[in-house]
PDB file of N, CA and C in Angstrom:
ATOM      1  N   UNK A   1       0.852  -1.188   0.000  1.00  0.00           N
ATOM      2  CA  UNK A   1       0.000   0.000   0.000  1.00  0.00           C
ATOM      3  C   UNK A   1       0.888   1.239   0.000  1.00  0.00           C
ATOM      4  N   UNK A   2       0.769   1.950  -0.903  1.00  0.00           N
ATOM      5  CA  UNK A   2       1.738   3.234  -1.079  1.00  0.00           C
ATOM      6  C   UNK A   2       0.629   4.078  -0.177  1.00  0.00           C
ATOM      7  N   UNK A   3       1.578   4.954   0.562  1.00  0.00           N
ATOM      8  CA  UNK A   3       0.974   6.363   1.279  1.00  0.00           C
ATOM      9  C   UNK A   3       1.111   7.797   0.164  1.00  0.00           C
ATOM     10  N   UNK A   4       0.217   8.521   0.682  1.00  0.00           N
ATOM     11  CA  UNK A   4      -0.135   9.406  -0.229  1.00  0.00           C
ATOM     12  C   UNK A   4      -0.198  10.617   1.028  1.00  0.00           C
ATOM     13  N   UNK A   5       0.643  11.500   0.599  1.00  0.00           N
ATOM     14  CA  UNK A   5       0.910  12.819   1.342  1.00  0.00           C
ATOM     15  C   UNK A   5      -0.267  13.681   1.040  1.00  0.00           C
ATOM     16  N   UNK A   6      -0.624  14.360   1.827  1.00  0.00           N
ATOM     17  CA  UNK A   6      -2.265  15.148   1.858  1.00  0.00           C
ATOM     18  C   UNK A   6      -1.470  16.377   1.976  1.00  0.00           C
ATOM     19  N   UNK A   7      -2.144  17.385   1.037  1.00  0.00           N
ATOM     20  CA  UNK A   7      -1.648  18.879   0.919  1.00  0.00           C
ATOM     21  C   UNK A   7      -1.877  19.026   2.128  1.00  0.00           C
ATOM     22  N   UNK A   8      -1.356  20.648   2.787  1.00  0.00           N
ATOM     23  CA  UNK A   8      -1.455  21.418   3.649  1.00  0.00           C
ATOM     24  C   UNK A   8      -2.804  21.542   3.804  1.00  0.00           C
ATOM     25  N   UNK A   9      -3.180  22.397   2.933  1.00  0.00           N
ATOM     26  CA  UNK A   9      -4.434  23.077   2.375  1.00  0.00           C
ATOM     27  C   UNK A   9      -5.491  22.341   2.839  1.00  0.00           C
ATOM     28  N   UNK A  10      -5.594  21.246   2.331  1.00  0.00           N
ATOM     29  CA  UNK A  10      -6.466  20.024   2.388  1.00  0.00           C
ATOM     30  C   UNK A  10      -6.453  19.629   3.969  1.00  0.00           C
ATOM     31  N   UNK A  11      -5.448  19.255   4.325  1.00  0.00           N
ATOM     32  CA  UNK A  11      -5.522  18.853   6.213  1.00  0.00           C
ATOM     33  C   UNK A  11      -6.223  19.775   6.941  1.00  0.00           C
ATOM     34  N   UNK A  12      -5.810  21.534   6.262  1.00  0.00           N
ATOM     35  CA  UNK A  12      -6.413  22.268   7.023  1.00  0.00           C
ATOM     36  C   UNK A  12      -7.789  22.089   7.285  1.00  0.00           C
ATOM     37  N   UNK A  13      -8.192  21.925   5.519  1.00  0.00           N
ATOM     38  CA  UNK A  13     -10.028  22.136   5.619  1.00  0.00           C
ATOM     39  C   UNK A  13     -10.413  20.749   6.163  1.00  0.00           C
ATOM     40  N   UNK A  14     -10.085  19.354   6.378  1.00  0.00           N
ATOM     41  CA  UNK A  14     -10.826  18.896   6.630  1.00  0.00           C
ATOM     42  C   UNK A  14     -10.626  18.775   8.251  1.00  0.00           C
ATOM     43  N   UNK A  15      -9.633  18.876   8.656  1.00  0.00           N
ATOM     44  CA  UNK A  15      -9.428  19.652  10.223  1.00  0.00           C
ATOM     45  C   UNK A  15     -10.485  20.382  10.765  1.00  0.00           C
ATOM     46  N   UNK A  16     -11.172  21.453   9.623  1.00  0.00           N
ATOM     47  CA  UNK A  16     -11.934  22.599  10.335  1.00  0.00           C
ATOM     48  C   UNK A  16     -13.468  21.656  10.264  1.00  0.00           C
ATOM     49  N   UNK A  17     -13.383  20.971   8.867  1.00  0.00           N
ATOM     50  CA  UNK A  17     -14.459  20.622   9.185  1.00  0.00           C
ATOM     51  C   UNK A  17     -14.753  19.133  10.177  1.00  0.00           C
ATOM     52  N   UNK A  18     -14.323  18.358  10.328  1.00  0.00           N
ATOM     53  CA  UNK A  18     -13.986  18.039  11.706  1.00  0.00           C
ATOM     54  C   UNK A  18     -14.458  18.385  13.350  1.00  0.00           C
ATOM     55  N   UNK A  19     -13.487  19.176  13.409  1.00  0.00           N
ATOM     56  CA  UNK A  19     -13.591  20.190  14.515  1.00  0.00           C
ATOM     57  C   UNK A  19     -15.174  21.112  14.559  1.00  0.00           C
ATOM     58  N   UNK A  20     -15.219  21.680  13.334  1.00  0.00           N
ATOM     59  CA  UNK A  20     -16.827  22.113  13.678  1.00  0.00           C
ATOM     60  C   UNK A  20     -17.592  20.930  14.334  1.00  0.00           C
ATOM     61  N   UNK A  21     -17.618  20.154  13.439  1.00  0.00           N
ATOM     62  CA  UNK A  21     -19.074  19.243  13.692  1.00  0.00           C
ATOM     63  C   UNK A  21     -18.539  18.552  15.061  1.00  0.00           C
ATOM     64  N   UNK A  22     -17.687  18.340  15.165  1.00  0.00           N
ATOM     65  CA  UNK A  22     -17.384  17.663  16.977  1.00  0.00           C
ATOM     66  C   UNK A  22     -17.712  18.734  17.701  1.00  0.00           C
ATOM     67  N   UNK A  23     -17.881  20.354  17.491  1.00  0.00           N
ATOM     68  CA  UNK A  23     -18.140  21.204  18.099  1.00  0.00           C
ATOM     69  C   UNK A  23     -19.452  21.356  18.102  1.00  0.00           C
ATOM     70  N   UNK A  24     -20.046  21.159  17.165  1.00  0.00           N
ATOM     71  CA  UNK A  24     -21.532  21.280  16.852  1.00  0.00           C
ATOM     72  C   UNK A  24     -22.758  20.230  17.294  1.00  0.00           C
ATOM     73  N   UNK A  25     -21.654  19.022  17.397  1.00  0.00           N
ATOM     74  CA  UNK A  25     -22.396  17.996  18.225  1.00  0.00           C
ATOM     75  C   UNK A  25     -22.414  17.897  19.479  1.00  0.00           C
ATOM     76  N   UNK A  26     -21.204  18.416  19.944  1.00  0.00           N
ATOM     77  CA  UNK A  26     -21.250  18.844  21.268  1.00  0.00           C
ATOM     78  C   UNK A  26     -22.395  19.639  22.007  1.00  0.00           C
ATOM     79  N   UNK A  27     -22.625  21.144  21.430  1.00  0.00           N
ATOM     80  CA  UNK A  27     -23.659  21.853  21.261  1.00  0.00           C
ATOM     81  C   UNK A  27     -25.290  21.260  21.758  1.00  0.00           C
ATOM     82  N   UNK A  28     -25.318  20.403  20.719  1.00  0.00           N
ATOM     83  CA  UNK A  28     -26.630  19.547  20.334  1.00  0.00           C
ATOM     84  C   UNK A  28     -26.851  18.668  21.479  1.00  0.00           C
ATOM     85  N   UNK A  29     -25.802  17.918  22.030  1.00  0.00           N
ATOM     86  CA  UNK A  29     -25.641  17.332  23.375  1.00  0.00           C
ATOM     87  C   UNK A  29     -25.697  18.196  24.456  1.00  0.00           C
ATOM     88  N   UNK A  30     -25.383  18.741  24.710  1.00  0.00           N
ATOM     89  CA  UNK A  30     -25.537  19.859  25.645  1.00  0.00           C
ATOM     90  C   UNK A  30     -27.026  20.761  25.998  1.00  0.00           C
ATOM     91  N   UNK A  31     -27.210  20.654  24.828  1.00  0.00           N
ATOM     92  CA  UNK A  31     -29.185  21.325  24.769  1.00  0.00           C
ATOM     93  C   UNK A  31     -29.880  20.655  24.860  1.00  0.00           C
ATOM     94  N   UNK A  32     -29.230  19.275  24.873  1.00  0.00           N
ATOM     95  CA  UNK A  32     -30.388  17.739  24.851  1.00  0.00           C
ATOM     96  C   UNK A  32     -30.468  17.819  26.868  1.00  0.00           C
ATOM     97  N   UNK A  33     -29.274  17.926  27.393  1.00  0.00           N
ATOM     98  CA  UNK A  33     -29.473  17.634  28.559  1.00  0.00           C
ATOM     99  C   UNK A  33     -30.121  18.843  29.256  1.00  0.00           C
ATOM    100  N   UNK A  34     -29.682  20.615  29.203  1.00  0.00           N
ATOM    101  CA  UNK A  34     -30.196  21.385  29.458  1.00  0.00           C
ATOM    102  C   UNK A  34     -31.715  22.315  29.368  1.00  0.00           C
ATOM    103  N   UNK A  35     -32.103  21.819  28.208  1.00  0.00           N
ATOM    104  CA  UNK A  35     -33.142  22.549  27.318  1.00  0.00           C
ATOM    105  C   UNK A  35     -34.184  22.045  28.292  1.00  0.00           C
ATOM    106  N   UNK A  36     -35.470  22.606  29.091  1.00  0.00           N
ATOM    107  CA  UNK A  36     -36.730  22.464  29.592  1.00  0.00           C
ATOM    108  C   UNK A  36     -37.668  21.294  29.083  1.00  0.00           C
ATOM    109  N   UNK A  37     -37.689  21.422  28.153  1.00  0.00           N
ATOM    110  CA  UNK A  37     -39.299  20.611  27.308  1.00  0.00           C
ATOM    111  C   UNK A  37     -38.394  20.086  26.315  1.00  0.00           C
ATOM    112  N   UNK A  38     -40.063  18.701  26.123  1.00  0.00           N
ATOM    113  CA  UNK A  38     -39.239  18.016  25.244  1.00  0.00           C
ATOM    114  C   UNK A  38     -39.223  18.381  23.743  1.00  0.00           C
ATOM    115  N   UNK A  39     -39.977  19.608  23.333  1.00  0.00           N
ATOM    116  CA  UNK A  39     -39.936  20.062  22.447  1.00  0.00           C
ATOM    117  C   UNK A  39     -38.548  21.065  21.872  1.00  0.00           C
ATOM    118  N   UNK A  40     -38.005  21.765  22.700  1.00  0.00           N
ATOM    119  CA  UNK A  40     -36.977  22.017  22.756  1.00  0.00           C
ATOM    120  C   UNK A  40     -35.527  21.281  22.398  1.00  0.00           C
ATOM    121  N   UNK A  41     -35.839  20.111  23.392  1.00  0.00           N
ATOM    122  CA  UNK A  41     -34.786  18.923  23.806  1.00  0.00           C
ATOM    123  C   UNK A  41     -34.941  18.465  22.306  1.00  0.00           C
ATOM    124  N   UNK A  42     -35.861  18.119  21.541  1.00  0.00           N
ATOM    125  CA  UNK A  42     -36.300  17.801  20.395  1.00  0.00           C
ATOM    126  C   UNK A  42     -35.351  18.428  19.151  1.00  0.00           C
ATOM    127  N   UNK A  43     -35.775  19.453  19.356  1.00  0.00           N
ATOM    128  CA  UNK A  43     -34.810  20.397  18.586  1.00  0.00           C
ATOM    129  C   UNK A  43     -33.321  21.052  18.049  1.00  0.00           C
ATOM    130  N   UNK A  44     -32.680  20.934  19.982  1.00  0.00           N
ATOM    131  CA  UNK A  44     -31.429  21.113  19.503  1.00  0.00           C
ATOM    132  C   UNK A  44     -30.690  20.124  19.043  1.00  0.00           C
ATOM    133  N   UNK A  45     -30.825  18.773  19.393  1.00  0.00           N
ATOM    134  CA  UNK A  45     -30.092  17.774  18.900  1.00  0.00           C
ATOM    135  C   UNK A  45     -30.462  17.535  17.419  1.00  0.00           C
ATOM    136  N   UNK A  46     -31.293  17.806  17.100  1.00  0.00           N
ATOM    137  CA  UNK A  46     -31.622  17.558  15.697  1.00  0.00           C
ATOM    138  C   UNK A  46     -31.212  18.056  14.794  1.00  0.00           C
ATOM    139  N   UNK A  47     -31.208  19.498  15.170  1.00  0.00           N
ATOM    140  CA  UNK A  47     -30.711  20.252  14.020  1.00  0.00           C
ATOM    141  C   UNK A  47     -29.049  19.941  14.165  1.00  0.00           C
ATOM    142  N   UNK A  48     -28.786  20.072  15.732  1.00  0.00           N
ATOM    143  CA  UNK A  48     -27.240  20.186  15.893  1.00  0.00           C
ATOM    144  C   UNK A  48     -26.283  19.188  15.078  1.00  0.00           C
ATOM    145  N   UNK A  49     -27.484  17.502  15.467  1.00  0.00           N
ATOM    146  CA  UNK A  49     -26.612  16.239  15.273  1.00  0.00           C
ATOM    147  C   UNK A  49     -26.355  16.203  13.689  1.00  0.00           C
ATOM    148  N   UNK A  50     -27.849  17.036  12.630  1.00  0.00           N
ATOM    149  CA  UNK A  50     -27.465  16.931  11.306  1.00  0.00           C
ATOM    150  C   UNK A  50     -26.293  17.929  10.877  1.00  0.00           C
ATOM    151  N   UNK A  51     -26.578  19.127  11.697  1.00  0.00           N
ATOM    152  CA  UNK A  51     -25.255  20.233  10.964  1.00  0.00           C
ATOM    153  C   UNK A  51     -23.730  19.168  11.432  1.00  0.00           C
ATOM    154  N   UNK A  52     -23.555  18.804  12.410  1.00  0.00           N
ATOM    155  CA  UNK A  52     -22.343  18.084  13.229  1.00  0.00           C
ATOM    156  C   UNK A  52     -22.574  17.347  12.353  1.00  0.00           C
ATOM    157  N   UNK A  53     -23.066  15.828  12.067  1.00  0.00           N
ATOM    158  CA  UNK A  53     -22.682  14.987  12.134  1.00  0.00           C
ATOM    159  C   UNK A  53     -22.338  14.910  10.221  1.00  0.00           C
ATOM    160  N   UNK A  54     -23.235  15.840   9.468  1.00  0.00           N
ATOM    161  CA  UNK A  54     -22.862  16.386   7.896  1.00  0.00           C
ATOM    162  C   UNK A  54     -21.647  16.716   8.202  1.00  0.00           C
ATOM    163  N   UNK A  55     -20.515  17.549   9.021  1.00  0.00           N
ATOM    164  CA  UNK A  55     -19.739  18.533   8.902  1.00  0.00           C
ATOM    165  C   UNK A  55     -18.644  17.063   9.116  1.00  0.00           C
ATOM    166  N   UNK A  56     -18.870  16.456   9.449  1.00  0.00           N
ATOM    167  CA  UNK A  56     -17.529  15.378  10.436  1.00  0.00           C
ATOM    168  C   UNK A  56     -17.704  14.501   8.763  1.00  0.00           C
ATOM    169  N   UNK A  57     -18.616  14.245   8.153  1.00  0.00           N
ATOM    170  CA  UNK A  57     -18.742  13.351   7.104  1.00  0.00           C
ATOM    171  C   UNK A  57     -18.253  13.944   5.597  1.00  0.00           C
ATOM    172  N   UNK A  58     -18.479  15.248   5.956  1.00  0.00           N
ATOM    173  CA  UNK A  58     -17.783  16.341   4.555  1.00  0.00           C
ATOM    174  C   UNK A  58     -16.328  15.752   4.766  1.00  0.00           C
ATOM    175  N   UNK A  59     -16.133  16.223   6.097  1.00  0.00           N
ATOM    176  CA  UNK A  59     -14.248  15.810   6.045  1.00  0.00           C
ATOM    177  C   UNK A  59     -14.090  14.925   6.265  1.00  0.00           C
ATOM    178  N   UNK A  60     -14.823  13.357   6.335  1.00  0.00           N
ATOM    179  CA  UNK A  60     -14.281  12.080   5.857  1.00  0.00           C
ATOM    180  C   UNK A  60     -14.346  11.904   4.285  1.00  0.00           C
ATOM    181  N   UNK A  61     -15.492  12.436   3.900  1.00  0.00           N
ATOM    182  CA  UNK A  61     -15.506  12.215   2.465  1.00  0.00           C
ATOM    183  C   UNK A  61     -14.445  13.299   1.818  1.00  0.00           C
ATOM    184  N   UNK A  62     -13.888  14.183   2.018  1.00  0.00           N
ATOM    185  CA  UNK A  62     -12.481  14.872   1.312  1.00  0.00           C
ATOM    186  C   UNK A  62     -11.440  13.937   1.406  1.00  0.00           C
ATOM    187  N   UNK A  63     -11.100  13.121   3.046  1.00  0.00           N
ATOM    188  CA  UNK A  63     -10.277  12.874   3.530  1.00  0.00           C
ATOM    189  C   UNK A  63     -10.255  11.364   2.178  1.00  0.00           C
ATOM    190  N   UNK A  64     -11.142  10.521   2.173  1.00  0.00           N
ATOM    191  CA  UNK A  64     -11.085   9.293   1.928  1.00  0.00           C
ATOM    192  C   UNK A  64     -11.246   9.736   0.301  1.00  0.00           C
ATOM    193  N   UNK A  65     -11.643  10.758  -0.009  1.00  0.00           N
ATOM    194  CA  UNK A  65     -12.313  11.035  -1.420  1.00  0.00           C
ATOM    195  C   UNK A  65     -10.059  10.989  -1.957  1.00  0.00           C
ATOM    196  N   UNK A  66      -9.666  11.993  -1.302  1.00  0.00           N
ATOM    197  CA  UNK A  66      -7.837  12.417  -1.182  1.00  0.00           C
ATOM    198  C   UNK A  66      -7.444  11.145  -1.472  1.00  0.00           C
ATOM    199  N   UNK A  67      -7.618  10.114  -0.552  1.00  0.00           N
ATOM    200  CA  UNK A  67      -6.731   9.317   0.201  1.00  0.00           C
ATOM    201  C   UNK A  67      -7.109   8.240  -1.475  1.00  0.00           C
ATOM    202  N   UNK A  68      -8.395   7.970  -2.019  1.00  0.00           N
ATOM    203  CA  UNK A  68      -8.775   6.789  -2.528  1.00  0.00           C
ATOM    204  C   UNK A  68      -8.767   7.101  -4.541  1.00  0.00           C
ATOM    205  N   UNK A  69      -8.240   8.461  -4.385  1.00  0.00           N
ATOM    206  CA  UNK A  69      -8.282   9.094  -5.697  1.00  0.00           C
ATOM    207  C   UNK A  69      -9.694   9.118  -6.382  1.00  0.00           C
ATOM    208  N   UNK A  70     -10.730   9.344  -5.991  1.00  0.00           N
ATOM    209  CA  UNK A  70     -11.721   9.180  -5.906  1.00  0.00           C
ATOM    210  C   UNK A  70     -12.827   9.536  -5.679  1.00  0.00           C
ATOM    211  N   UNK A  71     -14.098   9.786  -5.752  1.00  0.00           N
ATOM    212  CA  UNK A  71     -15.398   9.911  -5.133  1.00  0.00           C
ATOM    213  C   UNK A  71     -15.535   8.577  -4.102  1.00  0.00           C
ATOM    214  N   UNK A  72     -15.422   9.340  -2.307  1.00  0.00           N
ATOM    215  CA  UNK A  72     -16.120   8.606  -1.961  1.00  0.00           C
ATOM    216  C   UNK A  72     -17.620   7.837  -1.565  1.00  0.00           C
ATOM    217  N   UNK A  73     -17.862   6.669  -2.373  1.00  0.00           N
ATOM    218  CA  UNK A  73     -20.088   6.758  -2.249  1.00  0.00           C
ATOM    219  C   UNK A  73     -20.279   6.858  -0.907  1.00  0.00           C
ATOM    220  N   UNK A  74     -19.641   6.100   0.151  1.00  0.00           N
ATOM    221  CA  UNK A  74     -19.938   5.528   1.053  1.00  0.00           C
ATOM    222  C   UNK A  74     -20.707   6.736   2.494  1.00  0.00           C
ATOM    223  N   UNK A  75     -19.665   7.753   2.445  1.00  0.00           N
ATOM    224  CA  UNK A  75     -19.982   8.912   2.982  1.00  0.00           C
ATOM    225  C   UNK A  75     -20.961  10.032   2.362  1.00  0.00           C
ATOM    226  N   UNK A  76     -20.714   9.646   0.551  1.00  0.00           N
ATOM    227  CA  UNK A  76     -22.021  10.337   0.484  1.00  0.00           C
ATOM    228  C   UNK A  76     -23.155   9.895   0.685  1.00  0.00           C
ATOM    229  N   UNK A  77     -23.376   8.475   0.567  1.00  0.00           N
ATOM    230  CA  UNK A  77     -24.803   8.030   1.096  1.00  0.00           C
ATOM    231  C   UNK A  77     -25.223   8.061   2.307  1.00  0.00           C
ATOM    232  N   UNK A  78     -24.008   8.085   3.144  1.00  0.00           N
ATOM    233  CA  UNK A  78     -24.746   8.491   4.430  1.00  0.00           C
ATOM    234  C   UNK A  78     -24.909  10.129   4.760  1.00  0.00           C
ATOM    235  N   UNK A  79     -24.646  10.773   4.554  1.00  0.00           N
ATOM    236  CA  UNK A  79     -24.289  12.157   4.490  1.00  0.00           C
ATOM    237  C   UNK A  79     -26.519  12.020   4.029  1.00  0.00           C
ATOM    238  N   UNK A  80     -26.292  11.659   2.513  1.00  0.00           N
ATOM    239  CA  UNK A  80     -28.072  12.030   1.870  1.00  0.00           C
ATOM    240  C   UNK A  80     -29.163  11.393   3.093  1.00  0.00           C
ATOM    241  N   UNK A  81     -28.652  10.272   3.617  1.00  0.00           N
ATOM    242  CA  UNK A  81     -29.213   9.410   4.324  1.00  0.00           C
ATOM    243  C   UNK A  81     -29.684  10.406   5.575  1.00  0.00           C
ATOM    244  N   UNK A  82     -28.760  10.706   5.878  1.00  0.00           N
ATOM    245  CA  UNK A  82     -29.015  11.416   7.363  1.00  0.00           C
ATOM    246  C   UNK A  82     -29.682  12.720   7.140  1.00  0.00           C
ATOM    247  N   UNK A  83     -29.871  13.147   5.946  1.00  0.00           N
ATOM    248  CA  UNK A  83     -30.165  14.463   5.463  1.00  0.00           C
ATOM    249  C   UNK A  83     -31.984  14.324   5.205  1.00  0.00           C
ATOM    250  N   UNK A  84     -32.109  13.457   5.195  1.00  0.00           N
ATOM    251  CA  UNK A  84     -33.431  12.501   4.627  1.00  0.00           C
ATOM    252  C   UNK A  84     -34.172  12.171   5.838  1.00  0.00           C
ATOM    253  N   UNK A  85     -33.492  11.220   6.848  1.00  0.00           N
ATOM    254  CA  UNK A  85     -33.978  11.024   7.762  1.00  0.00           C
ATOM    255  C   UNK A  85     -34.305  11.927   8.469  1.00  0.00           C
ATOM    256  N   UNK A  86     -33.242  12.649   9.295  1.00  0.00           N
ATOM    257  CA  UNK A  86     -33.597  13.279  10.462  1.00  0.00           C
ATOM    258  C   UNK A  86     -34.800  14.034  11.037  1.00  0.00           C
ATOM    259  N   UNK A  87     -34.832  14.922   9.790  1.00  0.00           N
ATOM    260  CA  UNK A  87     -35.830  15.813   9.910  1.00  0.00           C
ATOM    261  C   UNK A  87     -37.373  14.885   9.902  1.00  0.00           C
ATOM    262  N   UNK A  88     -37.302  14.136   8.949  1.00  0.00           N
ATOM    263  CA  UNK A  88     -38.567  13.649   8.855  1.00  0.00           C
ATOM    264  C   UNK A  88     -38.814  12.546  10.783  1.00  0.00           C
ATOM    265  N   UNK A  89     -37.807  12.370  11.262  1.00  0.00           N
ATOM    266  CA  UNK A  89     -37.934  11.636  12.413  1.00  0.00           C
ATOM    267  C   UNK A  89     -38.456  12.582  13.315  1.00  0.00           C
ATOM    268  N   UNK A  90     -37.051  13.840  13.716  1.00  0.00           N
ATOM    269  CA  UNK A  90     -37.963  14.663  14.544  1.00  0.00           C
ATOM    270  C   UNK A  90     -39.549  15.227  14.479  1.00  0.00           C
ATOM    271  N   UNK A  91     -39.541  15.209  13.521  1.00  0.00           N
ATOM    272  CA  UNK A  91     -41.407  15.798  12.807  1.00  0.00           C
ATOM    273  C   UNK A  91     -42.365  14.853  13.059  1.00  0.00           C
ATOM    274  N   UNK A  92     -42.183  12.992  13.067  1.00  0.00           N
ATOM    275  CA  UNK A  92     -42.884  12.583  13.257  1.00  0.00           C
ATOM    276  C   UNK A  92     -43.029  12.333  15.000  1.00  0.00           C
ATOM    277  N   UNK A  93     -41.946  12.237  15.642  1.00  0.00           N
ATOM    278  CA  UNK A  93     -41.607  12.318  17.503  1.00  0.00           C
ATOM    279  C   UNK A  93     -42.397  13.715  17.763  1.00  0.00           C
ATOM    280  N   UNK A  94     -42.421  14.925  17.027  1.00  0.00           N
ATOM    281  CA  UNK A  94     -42.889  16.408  17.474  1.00  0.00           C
ATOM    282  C   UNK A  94     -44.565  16.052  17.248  1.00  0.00           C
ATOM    283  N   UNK A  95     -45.042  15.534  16.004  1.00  0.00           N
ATOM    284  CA  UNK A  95     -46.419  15.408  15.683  1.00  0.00           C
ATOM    285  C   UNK A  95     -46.828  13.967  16.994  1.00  0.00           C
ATOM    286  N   UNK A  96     -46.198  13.255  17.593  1.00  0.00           N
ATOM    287  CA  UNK A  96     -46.469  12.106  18.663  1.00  0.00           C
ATOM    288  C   UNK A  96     -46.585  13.120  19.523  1.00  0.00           C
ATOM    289  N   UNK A  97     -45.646  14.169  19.738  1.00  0.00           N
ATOM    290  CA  UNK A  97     -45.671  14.424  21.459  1.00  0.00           C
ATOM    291  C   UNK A  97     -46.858  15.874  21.623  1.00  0.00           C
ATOM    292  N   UNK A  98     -47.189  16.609  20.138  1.00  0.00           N
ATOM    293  CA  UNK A  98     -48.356  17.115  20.254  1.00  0.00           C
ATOM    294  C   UNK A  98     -49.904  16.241  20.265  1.00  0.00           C
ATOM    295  N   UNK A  99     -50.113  15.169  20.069  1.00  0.00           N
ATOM    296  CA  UNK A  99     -51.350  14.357  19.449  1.00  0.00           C
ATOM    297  C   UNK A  99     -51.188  13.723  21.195  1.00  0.00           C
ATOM    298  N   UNK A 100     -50.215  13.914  21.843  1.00  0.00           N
ATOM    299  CA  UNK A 100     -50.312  12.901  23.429  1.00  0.00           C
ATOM    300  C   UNK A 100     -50.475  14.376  24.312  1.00  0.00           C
ATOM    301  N   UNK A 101     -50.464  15.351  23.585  1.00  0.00           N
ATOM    302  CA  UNK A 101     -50.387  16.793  24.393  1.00  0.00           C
ATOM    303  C   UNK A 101     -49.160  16.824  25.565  1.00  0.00           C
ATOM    304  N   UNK A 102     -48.042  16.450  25.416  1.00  0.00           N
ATOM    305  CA  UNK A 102     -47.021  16.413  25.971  1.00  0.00           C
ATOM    306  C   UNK A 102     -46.926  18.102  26.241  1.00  0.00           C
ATOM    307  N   UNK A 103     -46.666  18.092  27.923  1.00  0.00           N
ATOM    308  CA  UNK A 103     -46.410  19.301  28.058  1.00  0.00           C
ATOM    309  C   UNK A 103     -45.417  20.560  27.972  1.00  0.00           C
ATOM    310  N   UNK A 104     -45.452  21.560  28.153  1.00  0.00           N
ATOM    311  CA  UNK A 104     -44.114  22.412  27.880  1.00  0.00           C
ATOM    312  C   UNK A 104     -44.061  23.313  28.810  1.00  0.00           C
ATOM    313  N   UNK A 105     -42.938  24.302  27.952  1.00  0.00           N
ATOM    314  CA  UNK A 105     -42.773  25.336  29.190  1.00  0.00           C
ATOM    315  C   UNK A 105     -43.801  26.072  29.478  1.00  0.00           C
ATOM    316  N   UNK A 106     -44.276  26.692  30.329  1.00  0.00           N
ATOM    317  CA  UNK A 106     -44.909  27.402  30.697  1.00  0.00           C
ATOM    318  C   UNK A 106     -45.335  29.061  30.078  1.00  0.00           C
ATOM    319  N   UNK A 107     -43.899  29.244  29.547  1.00  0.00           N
ATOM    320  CA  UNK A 107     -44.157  30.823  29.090  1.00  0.00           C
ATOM    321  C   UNK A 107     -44.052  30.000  27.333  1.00  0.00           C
ATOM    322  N   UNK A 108     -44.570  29.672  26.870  1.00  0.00           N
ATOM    323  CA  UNK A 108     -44.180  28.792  25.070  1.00  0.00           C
ATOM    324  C   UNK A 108     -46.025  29.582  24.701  1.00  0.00           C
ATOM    325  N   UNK A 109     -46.281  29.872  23.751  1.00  0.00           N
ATOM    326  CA  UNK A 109     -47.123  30.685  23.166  1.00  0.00           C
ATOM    327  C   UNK A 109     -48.127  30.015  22.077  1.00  0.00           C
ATOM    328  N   UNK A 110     -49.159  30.256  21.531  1.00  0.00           N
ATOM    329  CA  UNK A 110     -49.793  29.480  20.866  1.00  0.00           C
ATOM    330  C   UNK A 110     -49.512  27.969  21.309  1.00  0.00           C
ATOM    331  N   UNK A 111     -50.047  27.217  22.584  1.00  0.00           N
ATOM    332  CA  UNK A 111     -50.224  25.956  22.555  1.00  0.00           C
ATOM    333  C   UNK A 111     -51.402  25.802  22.011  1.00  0.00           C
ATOM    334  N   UNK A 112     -50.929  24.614  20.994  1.00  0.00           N
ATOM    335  CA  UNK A 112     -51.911  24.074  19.938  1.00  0.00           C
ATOM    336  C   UNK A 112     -53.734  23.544  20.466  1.00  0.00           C
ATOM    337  N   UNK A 113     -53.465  22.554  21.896  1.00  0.00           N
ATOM    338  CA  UNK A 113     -54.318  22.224  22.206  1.00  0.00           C
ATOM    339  C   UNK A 113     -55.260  23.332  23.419  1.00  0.00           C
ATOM    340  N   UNK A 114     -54.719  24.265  23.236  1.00  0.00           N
ATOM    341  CA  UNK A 114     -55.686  25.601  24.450  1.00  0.00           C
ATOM    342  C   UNK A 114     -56.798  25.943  23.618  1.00  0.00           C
ATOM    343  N   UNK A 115     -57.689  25.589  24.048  1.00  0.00           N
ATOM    344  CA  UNK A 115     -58.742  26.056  23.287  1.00  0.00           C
ATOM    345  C   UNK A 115     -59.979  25.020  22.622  1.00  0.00           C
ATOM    346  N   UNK A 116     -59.258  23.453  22.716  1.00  0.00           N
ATOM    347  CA  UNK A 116     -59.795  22.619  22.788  1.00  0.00           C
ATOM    348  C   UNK A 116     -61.098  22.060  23.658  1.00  0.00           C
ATOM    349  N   UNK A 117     -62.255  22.081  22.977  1.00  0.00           N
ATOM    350  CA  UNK A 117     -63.671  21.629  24.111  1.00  0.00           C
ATOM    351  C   UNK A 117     -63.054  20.146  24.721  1.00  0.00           C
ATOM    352  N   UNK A 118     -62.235  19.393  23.680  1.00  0.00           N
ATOM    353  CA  UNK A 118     -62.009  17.452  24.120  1.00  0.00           C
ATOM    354  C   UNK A 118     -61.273  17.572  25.103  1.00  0.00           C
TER     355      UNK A 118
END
């Protein structure tokens, strides 16, 4: 197996992108444990884990795309995959925890079910 020297340039960016998304998932973890409601709790990880966990997969797919002379599929399918899923998961957990009237914070505005005779 011959090694293949990775530009400067290149280490840098996939370094940063890297580092974001371990930063960004961090984030997302952090609002999962802090955040009040589970609507909230809902939220930051979701958005966080797709921006993070896209950002860590950009710079495997440069890294392996570099390394394999190549397009790598493998990271892009998960990259579309997760791009596909997520959202549609949180939306269907958000439409469960309104239809069970799961409660929230207290000061949160337009609750859906106020106003309900059932």
């Amino acid at each position: 197996m011959t090694t293949t020297e990775i530009p400067f340039l290149l280490e840098l960016v996939i370094a940063f992108f890297l580092l974001i998304g371990a930063l960004v998932a961090l984030l997302g973890s952090i609002g999962l444990a802090r955040l009040p409601d589970f609507y909230t709790r809902l939220h930051a990880p979701t958005k966080a884990s797709t921006l993070g966990v896209g950002c860590t997969l950009l710079g495997s797919l440069l890294y392996f795309s570099f390394i394999n002379e190549g397009i790598s599929v493998q990271e892009g399918l998960i990259t579309l995959f997760l791009f596909v899923t997520a959202p549609v998961s949180a939306h269907m957990m958000a439409k469960a925890a309104l239809h069970r009237r799961v409660r929230c914070v207290r000061r949160t505005r337009n609750v859906p079910w106020e106003g309900d005779e059932s």
